[in-house]
Protein backbone atom coordinates (compact mmCIF):
# COMPACT_ATOMS: atom_id res chain seq x y z
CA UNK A 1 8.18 8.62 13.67
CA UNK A 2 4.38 7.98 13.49
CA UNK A 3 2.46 8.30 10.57
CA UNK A 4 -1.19 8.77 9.92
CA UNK A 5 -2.71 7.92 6.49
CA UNK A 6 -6.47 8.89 5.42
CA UNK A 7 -9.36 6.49 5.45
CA UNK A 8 -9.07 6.10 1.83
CA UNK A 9 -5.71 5.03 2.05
CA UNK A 10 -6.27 0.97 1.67
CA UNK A 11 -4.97 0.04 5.37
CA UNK A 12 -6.36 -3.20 6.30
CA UNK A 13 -9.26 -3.44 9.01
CA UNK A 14 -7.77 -3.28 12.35
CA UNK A 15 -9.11 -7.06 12.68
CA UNK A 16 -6.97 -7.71 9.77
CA UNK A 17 -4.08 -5.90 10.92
CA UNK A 18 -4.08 -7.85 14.74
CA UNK A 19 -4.40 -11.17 13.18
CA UNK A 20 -0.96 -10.99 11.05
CA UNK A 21 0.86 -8.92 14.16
CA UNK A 22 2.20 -6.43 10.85
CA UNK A 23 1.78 -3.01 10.11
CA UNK A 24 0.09 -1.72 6.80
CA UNK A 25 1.77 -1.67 4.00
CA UNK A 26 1.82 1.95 3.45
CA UNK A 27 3.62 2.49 6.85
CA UNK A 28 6.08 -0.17 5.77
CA UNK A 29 6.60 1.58 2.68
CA UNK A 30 7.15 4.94 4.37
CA UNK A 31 9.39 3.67 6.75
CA UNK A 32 11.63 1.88 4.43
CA UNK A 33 11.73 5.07 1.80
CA UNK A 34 12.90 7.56 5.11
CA UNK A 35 15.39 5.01 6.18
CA UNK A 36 16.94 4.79 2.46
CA UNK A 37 15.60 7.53 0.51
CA UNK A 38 14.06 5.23 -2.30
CA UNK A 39 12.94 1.94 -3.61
CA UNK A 40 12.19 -0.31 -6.27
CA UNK A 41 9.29 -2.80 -6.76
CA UNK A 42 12.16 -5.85 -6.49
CA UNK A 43 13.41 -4.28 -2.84
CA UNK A 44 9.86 -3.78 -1.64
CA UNK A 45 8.66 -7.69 -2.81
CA UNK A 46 12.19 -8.55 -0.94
CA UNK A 47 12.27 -6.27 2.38
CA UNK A 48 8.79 -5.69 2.52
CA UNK A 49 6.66 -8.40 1.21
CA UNK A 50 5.04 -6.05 -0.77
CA UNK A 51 3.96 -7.29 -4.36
CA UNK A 52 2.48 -4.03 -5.51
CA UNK A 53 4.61 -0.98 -4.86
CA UNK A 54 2.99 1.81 -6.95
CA UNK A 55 -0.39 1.46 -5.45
CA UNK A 56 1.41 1.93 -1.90
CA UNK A 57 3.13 4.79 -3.72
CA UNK A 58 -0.26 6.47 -4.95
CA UNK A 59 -1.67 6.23 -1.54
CA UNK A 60 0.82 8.36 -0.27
CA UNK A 61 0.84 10.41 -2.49
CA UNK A 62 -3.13 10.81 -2.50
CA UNK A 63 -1.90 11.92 1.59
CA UNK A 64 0.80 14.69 0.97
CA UNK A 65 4.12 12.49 0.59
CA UNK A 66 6.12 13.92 -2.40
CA UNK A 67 7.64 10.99 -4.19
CA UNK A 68 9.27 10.99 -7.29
CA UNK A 69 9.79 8.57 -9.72
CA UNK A 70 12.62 7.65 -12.60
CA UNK A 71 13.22 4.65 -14.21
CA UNK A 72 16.52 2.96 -14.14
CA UNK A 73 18.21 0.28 -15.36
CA UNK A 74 18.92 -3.03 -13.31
CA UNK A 75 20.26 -6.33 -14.06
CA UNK A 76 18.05 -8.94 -15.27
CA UNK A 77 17.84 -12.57 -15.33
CA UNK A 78 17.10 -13.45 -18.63
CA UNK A 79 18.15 -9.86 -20.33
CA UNK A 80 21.50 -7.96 -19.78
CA UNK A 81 18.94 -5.25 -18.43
CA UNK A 82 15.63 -4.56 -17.26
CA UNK A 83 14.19 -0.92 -16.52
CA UNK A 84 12.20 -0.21 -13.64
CA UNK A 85 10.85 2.74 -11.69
CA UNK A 86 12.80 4.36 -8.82
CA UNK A 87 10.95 5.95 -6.25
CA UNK A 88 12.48 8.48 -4.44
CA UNK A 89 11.38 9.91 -0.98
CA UNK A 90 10.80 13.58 -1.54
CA UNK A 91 9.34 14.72 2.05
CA UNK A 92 6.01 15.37 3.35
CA UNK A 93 4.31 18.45 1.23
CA UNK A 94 0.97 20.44 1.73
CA UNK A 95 -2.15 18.37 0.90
């Protein structure tokens, strides 16, 4: 499924996005949230390379994708626990 994201959605350059062969972020993002129906900031720095999660969130959002968030408890190194957000892919809804 292809995916088009508004010019204010912080996609690289298209010289930027031929010399590392990879698609944005956003797309990534997308992608990985309608294969699996959500994700967390520590699957998206593992799967996806992607260090910052909720601003790839927001800018599909800012497009029309409904995603939800709720924060969950996950293991942690150094704690018994950590909390985190869970985002959860929603659909695409009306601009």
């Amino acid at each position: 499924m292809t995916h088009q994201l508004d010019i204010f959605a912080a996609a690289p350059p298209p010289r930027q996005r031929a010399k590392y062969g990879a698609s944005p972020q956003w797309q990534r993002v997308l992608d990985y949230l309608e294969r699996h129906g959500s994700i967390t900031q520590q699957e998206a720095k593992d799967s996806l390379s992607c260090a910052r999660l909720a601003a790839r969130i927001l800018d599909l959002k800012r497009v029309g994708y409904r995603i939800t968030a709720q924060m969950v408890e996950v293991p942690a190194r150094w704690t018994r626990t950590a909390t985190v957000a869970r985002y959860y892919y929603e659909g695409r809804g009306d601009v």
